[in-house]
C-alpha atoms as a PDB file:
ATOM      1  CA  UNK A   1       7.657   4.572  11.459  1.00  0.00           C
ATOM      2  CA  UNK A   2       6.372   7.670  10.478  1.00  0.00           C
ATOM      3  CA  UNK A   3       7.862   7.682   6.997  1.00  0.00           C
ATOM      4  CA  UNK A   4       6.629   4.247   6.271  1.00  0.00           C
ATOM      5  CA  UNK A   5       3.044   5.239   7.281  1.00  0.00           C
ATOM      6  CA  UNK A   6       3.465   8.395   4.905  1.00  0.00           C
ATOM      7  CA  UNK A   7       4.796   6.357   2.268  1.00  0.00           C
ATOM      8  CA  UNK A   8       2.084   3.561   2.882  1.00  0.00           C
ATOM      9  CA  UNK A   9      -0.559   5.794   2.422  1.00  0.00           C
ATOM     10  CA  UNK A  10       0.678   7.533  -0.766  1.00  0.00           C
ATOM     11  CA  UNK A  11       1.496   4.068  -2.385  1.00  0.00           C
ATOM     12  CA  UNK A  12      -2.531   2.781  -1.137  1.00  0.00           C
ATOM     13  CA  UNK A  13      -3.925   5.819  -2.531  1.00  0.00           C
ATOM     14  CA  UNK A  14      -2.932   4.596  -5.772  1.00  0.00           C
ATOM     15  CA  UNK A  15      -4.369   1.956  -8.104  1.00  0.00           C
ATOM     16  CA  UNK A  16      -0.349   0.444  -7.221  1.00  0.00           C
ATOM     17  CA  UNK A  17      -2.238   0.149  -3.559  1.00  0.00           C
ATOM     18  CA  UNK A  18      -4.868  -1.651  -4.696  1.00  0.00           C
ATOM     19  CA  UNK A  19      -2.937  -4.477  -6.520  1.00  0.00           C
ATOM     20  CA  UNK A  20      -0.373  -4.608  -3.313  1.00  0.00           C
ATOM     21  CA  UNK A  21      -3.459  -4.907  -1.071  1.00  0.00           C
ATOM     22  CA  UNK A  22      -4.718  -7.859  -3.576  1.00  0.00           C
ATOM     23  CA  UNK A  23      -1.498  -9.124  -3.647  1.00  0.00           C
ATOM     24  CA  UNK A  24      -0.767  -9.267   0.185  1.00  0.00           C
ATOM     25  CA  UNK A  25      -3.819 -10.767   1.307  1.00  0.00           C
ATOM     26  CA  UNK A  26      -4.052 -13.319  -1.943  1.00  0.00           C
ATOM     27  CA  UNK A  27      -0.691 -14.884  -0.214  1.00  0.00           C
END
């Protein structure tokens, strides 16, 4: 889990984040 988390946070700390986050609670 802790990978994921790390990975999570580098991907939301992105604009890539921001368009996942969009895209995630849009569906």
């Amino acid at each position: 889990m802790g990978f994921i988390q790390k990975w999570n946070a580098k991907i939301a700390a992105g604009p890539v984040g921001r368009w996942f986050q969009l895209e995630g609670s849009g569906h």
